[in-house]
C-alpha atoms as a PDB file:
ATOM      1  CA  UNK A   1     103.594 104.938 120.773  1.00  0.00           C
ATOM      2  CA  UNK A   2     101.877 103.304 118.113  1.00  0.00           C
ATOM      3  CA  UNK A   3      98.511 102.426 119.623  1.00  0.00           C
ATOM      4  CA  UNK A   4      98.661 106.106 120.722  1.00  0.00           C
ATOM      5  CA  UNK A   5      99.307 107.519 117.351  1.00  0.00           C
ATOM      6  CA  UNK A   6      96.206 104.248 116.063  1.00  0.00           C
ATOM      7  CA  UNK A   7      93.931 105.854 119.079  1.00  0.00           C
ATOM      8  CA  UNK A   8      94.241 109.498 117.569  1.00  0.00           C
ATOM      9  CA  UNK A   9      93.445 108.471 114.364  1.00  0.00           C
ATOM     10  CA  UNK A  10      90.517 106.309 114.876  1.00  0.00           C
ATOM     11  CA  UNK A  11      89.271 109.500 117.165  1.00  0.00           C
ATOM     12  CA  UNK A  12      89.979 111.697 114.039  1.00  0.00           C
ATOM     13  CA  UNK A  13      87.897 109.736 111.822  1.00  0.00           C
ATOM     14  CA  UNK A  14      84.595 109.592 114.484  1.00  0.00           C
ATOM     15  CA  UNK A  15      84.993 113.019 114.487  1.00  0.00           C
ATOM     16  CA  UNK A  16      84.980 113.769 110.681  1.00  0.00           C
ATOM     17  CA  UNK A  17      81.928 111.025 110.269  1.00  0.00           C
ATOM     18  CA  UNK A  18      79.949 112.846 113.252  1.00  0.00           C
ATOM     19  CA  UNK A  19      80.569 115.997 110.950  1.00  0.00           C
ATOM     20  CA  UNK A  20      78.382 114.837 108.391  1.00  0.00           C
ATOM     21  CA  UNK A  21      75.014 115.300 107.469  1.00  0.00           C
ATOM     22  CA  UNK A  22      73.054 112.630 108.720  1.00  0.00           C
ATOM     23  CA  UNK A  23      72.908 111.021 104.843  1.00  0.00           C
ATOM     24  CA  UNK A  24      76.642 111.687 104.241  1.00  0.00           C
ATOM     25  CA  UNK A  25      76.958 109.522 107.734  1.00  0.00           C
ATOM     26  CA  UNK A  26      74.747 106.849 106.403  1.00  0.00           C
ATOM     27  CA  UNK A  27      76.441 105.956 103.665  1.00  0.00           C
ATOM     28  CA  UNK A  28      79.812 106.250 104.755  1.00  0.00           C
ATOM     29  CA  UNK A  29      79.346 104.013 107.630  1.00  0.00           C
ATOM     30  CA  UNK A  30      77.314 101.542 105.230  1.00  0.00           C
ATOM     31  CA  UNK A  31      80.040 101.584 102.763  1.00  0.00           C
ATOM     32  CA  UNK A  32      83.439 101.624 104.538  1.00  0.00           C
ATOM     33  CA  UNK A  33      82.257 100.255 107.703  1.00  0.00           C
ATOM     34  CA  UNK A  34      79.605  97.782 107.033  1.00  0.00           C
ATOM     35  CA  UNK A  35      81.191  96.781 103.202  1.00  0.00           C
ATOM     36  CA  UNK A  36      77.934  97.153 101.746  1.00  0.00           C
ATOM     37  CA  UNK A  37      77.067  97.875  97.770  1.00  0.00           C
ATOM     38  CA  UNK A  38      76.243 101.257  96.462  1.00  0.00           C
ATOM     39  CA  UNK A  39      73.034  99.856  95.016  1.00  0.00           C
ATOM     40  CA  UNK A  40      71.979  98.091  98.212  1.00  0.00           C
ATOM     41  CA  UNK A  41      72.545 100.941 100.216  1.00  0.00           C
ATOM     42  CA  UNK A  42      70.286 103.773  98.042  1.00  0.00           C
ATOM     43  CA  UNK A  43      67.747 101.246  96.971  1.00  0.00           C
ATOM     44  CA  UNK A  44      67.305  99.213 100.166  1.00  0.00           C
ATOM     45  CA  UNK A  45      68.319 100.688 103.016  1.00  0.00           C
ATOM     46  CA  UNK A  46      68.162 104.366 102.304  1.00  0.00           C
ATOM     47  CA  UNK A  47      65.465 104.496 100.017  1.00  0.00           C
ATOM     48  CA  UNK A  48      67.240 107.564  97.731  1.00  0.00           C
ATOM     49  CA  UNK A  49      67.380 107.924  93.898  1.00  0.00           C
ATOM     50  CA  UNK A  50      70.747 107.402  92.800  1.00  0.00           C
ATOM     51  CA  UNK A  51      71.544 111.019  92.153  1.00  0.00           C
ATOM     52  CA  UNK A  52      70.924 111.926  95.629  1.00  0.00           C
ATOM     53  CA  UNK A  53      72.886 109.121  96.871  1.00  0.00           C
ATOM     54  CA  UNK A  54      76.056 110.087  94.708  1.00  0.00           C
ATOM     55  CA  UNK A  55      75.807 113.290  95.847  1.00  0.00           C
ATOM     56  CA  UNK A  56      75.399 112.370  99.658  1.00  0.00           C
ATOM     57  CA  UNK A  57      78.337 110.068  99.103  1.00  0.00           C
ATOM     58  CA  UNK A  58      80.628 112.336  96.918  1.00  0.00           C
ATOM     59  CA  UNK A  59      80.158 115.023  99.652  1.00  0.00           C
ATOM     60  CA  UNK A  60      80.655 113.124 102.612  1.00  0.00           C
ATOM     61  CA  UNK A  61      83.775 111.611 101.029  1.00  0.00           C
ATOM     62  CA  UNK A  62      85.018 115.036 100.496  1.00  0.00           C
ATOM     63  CA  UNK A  63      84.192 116.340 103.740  1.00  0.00           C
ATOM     64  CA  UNK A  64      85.625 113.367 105.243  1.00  0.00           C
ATOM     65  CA  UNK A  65      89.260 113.512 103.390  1.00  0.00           C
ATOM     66  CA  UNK A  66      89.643 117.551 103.781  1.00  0.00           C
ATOM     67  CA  UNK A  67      88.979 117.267 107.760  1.00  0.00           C
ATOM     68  CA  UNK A  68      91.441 113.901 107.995  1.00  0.00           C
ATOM     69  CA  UNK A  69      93.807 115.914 105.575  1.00  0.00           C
ATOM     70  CA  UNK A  70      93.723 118.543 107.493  1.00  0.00           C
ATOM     71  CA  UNK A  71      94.201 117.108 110.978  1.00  0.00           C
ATOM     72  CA  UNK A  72      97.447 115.384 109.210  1.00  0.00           C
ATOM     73  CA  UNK A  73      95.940 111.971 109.922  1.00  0.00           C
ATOM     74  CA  UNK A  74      96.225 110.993 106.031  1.00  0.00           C
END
């Protein structure tokens, strides 16, 4: 029961991340997934000024908890 209950969730979560814009996406999976700094993300790897990038991030993050809190995953 609990793997089943892990399985959904983990499905939940791909599901909110592949709602994303692509730069939402990004950085989520950079940040949670990979553990990587803000600042090495937007100035290395993405190549964004910082005000994009906390808006990308803020958004995604938003996005992300709504659709989770809505699915009654968190």
């Amino acid at each position: 029961m609990m793997i089943r209950n892990y399985e959904q969730k983990c499905k939940a979560i791909e599901r909110a991340i592949g709602a994303l814009q692509i730069e939402g996406r990004e950085i989520i999976e950079k940040c949670f997934f990979e553990q990587k700094r803000d600042k090495g993300i937007n100035e290395l790897d993405l190549r964004i000024p910082k005000s994009s990038y906390d808006f990308h991030k803020n958004q995604a993050i938003d996005t992300v908890t709504f659709i989770l809190k809505a699915a009654a995953v968190i």
